[in-house]
Each structure stands twice: as C-alpha cells, then as structure tokens.
N, C-alpha and C. Protein backbone atom coordinates (compact mmCIF):
# COMPACT_ATOMS: atom_id res chain seq x y z
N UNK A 1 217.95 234.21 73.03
CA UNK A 1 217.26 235.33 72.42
C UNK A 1 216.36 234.85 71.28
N UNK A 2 216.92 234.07 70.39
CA UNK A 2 216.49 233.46 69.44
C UNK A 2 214.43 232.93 69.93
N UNK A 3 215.07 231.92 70.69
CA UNK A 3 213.83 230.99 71.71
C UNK A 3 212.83 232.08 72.18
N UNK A 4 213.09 233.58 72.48
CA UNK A 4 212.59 234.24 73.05
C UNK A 4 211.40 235.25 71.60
N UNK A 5 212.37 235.09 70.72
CA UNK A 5 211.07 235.92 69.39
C UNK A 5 210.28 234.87 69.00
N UNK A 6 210.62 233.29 69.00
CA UNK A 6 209.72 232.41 68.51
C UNK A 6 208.67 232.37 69.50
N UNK A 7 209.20 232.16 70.41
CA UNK A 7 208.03 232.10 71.66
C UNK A 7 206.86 233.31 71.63
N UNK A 8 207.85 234.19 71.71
CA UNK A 8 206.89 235.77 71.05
C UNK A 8 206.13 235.66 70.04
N UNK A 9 206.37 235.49 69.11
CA UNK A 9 205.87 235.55 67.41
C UNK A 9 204.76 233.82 67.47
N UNK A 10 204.94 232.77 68.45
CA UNK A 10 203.72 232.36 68.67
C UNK A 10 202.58 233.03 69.55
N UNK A 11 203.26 233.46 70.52
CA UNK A 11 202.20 234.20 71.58
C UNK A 11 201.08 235.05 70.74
N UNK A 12 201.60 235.63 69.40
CA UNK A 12 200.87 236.68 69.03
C UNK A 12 200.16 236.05 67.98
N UNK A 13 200.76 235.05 67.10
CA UNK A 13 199.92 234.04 66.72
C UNK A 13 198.75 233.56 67.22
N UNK A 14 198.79 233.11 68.74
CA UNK A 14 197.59 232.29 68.86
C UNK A 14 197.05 233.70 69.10
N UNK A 15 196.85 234.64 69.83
CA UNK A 15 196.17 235.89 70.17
C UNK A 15 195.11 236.42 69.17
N UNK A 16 195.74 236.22 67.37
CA UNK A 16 195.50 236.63 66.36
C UNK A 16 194.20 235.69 65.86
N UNK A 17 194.69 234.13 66.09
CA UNK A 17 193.66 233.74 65.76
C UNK A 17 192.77 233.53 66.82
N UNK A 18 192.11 233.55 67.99
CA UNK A 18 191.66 233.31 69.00
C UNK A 18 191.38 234.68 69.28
N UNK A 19 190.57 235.49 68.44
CA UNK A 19 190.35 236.85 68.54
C UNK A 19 188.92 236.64 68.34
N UNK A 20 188.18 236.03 69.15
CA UNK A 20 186.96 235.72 69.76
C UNK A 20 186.28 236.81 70.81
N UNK A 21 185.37 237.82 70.73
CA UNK A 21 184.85 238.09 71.89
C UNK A 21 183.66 237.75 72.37
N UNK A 22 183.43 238.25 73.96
CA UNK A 22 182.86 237.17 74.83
C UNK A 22 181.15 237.29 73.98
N UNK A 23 180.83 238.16 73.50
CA UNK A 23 179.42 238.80 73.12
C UNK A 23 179.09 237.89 71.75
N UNK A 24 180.28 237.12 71.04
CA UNK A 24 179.88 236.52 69.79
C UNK A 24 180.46 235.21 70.25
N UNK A 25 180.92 234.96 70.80
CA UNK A 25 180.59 233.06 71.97
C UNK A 25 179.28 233.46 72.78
N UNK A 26 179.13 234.17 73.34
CA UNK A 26 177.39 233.47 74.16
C UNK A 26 176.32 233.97 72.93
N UNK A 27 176.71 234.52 71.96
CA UNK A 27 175.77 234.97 70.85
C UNK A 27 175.47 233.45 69.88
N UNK A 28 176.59 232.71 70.06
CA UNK A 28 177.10 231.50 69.11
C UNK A 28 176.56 230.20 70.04
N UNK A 29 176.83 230.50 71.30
CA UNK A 29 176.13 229.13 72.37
C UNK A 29 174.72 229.54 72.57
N UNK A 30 173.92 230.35 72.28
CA UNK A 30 172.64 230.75 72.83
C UNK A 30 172.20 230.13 71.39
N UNK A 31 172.59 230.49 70.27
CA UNK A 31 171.80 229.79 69.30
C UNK A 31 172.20 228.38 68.94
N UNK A 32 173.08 227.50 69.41
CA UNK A 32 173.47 226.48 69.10
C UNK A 32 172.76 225.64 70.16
N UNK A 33 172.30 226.38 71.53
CA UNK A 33 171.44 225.78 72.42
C UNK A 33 169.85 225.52 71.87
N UNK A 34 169.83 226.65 71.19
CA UNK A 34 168.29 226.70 70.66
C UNK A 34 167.80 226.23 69.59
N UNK A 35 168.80 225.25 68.58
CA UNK A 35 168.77 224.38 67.61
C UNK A 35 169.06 223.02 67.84
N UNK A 36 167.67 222.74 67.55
CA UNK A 36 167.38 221.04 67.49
C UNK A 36 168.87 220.33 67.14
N UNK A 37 168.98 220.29 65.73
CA UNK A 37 169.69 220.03 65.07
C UNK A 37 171.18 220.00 65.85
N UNK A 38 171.64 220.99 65.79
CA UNK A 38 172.87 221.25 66.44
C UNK A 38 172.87 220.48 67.95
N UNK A 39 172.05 220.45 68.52
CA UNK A 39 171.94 219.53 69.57
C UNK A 39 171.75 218.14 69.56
N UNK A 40 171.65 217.69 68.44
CA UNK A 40 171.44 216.20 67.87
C UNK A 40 172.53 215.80 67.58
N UNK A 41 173.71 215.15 67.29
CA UNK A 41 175.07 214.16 66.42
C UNK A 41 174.05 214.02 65.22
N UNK A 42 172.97 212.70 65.68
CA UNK A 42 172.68 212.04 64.75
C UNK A 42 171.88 212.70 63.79
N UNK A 43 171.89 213.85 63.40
CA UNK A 43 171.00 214.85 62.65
C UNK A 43 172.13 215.91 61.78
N UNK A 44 173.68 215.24 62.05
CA UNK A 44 174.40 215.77 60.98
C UNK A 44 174.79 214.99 60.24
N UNK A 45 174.96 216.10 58.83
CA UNK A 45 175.06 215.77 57.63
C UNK A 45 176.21 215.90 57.28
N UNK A 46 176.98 214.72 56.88
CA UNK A 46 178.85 214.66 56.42
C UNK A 46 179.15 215.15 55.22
N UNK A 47 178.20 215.67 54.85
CA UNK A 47 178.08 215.88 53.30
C UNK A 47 177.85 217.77 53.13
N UNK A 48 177.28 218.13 53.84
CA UNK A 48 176.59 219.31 54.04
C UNK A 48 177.23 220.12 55.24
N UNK A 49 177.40 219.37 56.67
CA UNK A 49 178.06 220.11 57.47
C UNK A 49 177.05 220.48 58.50
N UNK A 50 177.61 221.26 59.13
CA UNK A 50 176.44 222.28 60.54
C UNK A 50 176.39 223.40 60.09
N UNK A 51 175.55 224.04 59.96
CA UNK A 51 175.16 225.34 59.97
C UNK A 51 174.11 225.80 58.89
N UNK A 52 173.93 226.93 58.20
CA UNK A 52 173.04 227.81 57.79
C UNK A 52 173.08 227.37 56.16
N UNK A 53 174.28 227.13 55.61
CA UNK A 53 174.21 226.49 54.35
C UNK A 53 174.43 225.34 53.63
N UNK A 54 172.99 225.17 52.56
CA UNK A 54 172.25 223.60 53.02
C UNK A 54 171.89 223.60 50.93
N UNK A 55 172.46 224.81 50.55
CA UNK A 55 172.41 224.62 49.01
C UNK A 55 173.24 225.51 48.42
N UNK A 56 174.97 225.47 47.94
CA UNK A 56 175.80 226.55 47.43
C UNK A 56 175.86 226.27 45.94
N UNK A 57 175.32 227.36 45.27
CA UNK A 57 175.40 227.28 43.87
C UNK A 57 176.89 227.51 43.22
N UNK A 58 177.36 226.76 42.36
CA UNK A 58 178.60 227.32 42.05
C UNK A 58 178.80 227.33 40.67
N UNK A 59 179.38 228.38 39.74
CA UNK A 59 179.38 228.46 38.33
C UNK A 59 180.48 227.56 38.02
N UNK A 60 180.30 226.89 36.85
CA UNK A 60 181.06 226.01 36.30
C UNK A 60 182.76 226.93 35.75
N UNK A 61 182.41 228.27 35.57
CA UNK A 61 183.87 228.90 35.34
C UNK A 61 183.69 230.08 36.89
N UNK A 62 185.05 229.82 36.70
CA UNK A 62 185.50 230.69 38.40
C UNK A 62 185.41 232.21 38.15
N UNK A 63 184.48 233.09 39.35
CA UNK A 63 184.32 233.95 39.49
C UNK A 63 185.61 234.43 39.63
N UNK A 64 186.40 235.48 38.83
CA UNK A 64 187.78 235.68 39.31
C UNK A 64 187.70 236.95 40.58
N UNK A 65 186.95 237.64 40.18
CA UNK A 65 187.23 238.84 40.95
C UNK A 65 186.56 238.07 42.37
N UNK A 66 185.95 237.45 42.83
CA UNK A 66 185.49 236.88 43.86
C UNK A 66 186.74 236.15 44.44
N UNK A 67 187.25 235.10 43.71
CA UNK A 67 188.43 234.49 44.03
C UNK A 67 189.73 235.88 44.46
N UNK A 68 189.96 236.53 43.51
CA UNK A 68 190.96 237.35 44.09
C UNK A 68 190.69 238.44 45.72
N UNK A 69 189.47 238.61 46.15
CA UNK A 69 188.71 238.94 47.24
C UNK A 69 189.37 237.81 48.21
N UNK A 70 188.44 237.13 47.66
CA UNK A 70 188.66 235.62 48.52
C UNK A 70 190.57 235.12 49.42
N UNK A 71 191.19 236.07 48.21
CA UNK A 71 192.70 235.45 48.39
C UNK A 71 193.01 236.37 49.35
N UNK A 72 192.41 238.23 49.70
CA UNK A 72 193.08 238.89 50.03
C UNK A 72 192.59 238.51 51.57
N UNK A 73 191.25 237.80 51.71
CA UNK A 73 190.63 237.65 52.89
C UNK A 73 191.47 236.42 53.31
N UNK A 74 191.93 235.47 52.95
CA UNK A 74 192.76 234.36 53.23
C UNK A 74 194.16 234.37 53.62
N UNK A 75 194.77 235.47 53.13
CA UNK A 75 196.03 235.79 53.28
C UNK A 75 195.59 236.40 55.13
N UNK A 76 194.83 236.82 55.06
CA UNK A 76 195.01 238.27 56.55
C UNK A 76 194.67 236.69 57.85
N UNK A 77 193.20 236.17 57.34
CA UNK A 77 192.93 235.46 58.57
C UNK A 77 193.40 233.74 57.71
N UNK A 78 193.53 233.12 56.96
CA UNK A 78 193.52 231.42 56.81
C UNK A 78 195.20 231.55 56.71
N UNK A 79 195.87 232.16 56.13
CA UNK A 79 197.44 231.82 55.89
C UNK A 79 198.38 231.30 57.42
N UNK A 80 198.02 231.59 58.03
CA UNK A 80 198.99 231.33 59.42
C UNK A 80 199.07 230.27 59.18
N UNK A 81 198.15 229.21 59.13
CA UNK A 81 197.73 228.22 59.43
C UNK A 81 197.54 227.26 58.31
N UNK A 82 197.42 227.51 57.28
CA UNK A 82 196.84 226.88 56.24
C UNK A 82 198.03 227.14 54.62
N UNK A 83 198.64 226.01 54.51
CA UNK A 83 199.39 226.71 53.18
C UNK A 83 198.53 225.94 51.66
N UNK A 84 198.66 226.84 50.62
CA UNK A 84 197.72 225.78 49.33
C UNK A 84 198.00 225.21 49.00
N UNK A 85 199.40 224.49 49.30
CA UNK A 85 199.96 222.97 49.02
C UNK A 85 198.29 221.83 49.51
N UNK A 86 199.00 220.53 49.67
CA UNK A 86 198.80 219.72 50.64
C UNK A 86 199.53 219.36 51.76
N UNK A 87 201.01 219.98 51.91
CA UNK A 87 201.80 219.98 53.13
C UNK A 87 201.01 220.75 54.07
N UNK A 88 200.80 220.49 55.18
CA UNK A 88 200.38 220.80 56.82
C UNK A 88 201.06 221.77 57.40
N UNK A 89 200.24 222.81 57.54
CA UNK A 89 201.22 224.06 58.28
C UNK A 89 200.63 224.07 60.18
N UNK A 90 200.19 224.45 60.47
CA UNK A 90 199.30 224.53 61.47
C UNK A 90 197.97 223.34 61.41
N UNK A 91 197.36 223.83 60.44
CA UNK A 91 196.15 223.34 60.05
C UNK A 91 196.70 222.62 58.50
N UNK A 92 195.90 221.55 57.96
CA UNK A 92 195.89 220.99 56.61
C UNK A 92 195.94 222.00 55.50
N UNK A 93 196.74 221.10 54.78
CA UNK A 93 196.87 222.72 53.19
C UNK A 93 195.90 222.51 52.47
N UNK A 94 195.21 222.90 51.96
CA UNK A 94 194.14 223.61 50.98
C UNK A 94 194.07 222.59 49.77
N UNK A 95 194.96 222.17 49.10
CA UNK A 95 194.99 221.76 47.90
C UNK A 95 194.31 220.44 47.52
N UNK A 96 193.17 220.95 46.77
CA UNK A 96 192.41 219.67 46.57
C UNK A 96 191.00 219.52 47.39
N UNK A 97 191.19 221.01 48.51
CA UNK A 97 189.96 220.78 49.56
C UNK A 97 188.37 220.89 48.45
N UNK A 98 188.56 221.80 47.36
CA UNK A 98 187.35 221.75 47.00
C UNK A 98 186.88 221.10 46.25
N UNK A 99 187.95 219.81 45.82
CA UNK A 99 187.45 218.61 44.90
C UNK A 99 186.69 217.69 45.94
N UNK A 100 187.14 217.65 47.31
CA UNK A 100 187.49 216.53 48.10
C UNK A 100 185.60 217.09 48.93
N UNK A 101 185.13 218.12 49.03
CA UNK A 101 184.25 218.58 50.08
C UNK A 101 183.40 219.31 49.11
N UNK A 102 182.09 218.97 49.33
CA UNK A 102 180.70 219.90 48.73
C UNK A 102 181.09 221.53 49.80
N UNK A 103 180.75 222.13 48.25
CA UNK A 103 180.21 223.89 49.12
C UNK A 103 179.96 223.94 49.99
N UNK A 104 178.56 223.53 50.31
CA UNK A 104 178.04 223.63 51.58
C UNK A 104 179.13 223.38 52.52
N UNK A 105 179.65 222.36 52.89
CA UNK A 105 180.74 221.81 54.05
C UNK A 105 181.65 222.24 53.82
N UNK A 106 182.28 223.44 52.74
CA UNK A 106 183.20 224.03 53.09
C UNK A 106 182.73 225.60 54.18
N UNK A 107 181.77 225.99 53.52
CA UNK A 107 181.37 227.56 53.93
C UNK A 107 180.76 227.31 55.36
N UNK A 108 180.07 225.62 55.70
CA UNK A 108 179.90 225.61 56.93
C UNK A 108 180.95 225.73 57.78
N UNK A 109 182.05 225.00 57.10
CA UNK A 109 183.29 225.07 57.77
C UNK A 109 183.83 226.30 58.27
N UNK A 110 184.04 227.12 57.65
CA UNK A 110 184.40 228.65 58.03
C UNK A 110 183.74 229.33 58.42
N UNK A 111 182.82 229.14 58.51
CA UNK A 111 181.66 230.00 59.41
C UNK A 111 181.51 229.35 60.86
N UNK A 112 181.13 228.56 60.38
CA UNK A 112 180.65 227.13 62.12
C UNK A 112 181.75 226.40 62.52
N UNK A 113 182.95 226.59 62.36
CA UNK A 113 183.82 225.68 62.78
C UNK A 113 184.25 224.76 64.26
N UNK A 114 183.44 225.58 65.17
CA UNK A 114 183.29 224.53 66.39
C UNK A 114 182.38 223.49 66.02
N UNK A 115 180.80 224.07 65.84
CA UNK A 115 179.59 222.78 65.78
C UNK A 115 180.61 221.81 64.74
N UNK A 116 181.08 222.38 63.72
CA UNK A 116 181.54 220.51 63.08
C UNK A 116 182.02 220.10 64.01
N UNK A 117 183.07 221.16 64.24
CA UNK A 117 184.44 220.24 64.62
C UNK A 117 183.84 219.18 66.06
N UNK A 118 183.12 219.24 67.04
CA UNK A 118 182.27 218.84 67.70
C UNK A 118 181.39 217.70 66.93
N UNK A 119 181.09 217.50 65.79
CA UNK A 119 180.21 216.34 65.43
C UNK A 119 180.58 215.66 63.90
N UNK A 120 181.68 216.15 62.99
CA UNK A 120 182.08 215.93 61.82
C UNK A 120 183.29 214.46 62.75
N UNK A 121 182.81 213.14 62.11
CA UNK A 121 184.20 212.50 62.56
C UNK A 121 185.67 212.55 62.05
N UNK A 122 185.15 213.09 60.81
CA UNK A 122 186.39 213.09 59.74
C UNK A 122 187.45 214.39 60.11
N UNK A 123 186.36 215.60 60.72
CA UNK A 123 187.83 216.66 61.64
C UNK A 123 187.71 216.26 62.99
N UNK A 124 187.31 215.38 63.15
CA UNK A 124 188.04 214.83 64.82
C UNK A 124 188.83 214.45 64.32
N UNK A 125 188.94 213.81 63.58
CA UNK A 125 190.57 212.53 63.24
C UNK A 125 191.45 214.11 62.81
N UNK A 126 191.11 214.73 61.89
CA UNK A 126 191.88 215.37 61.36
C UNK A 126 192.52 216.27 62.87
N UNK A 127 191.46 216.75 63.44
CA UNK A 127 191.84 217.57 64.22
C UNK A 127 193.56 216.74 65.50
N UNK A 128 192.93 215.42 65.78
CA UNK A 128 193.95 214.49 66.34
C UNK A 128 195.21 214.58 65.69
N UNK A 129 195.45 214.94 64.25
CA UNK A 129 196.47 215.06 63.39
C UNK A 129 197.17 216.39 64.23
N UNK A 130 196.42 217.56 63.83
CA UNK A 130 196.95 219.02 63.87
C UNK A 130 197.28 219.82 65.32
N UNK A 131 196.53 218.67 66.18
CA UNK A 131 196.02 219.39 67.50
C UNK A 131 195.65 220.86 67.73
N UNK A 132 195.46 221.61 66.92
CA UNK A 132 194.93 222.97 67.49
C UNK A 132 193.56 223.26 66.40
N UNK A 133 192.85 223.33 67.38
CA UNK A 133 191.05 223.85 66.50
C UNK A 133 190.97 224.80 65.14
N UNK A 134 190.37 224.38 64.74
CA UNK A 134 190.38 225.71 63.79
C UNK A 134 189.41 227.17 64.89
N UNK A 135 189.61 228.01 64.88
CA UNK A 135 189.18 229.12 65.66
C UNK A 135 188.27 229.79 64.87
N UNK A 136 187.24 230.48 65.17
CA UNK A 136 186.07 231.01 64.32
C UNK A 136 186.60 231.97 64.11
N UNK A 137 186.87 232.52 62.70
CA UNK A 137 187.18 233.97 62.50
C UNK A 137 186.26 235.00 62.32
N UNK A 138 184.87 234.39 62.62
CA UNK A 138 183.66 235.20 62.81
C UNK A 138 183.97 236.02 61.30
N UNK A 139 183.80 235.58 60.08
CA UNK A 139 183.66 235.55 58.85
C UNK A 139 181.92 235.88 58.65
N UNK A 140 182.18 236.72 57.54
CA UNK A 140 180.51 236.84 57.02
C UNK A 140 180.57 235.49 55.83
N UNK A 141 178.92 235.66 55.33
CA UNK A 141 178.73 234.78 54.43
C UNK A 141 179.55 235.41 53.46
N UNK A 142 179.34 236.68 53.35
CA UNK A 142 180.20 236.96 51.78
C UNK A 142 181.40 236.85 51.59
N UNK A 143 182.23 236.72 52.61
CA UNK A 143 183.75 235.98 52.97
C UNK A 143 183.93 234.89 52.91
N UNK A 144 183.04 234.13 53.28
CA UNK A 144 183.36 232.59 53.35
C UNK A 144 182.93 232.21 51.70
N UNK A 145 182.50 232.76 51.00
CA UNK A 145 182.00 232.28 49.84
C UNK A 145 183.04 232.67 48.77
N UNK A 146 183.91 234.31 49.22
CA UNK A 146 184.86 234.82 48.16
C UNK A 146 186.15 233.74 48.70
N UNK A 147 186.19 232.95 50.00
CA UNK A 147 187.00 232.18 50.17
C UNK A 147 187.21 230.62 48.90
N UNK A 148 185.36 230.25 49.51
CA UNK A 148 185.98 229.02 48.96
C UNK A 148 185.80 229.51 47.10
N UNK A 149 185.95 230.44 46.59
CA UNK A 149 185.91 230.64 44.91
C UNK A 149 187.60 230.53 45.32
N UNK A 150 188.32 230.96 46.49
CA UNK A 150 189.62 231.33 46.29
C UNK A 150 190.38 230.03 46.00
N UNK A 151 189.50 229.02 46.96
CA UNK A 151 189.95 227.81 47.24
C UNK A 151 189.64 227.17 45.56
N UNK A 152 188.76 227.44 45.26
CA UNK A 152 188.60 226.32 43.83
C UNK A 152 189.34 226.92 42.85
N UNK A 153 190.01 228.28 42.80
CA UNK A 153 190.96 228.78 42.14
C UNK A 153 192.08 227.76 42.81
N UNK A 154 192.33 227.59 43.68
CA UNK A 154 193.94 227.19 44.26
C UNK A 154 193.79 225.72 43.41
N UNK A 155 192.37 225.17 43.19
CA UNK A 155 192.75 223.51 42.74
C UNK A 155 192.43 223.57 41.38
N UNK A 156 192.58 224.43 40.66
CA UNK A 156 192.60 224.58 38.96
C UNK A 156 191.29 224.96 38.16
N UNK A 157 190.32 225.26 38.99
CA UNK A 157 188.97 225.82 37.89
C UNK A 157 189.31 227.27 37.73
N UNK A 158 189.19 227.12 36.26
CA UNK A 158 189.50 228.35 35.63
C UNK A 158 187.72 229.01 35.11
C-alpha cells in the first residue's frame, strides 16, 4: 500500500511539472527554428545563456517585496524539485546559484530551459547528475525576475 501512494504521489509529480501544452511546444519549436542563434552551439554564450535576456539590471539592496513574490511563485512551481540548501532534491539546491551565475543565465534559465539545457555544457553534466530535465514552467518575464530577487534573497543580499 505504502509503494502504491509513492508511486501515486510521483505520478502526479511528474504530471505537475510536465504541464506543457501542445500550442506552447510548437509555439517554442517554431521560434527556436527561426533563430539563427538558437540554431548555432557555437553562438552560445556560457555567461549569458539562450534566450531573450542579454542585460539584467540588479539593485545592489534586494527588492524585498519582489523577492517575497518571487518565493510565493517558487514554492507552487521550483520547490518539488529544488530545495535552498545546496543538498539535491530532484534538481540542484539553490544556494549560492546567484553568486555562482550572471542574471541573465539565470532568467534564461527559467524561461528557456530546454535551448540551454541542449547547448549549456555545464547543465549537460549537471543534468547527467539529476537525470530529469528541468521542464518549462512557461513562466513570464515578471516571474522569472521576482524569482531570481527570491534566489539572491536565499544567498544573503539584504
């Protein structure tokens, strides 16, 4: 019985994150077909990432009310997977991600997370670690941005 709710309570797991529909994958391959760039390896930037943001301004003291946004949006879709340690839940823990990665390559990250994961070598390896993709949570910009304020709250900017 036991074997039977875990098995359950993953089933609905992956369901949750893999809540992809078909209209925002051929919306996501039609423009990833139609960019140079994205069709190039050698035209990404390890520093910057794939996608749309290519300059993130960030204030030297942490937006709080952005960060606390950021936490409530992280809890619903990044927590399964992601704890703010550095211990490994699903996916790598948080702690330290925004010392370790420029803006840009974080917010590309959560937004574009196939095109990296497809041409970043550093989440191939990682990904070889975790074995399961990170899944697009089809996040707006203004989510991915109250995220990573959440994230530079989790590594001590006050």
């Amino acid at each position: 019985m036991k074997k039977l709710i875990v098995f359950c309570l993953v089933g609905i797991f992956i369901f949750a994150c893999s809540s992809n529909n078909n209209e925002n994958k051929a919306e996501q391959s039609s423009s990833e077909e139609n960019s140079s760039a994205a069709s190039n390896p050698s035209n990404y930037d390890p520093n910057r990432g794939e996608g749309k943001f290519k300059d993130v301004s960030l204030a030297d003291q942490l937006d709080v009310t952005m960060a606390d946004e950021g936490k409530v949006i992280a809890d619903l879709k990044c927590a399964s997977c992601h704890k703010l340690t550095d211990e490994k839940l699903v996916g790598p823990g948080w702690r330290g991600v925004s010392e370790r990665r420029k803006p840009e390559w974080i917010m590309n990250f959560i937004t574009n997370p196939d095109a990296m994961l497809d041409k970043d070598p550093e989440l191939q390896a990682q990904l070889e670690l975790c074995l399961v993709r990170m899944p697009n949570q089809n996040l707006s910009d203004d989510d991915a941005r109250k995220i990573l304020e959440f994230m530079r709250k989790n590594d001590g900017v006050k």
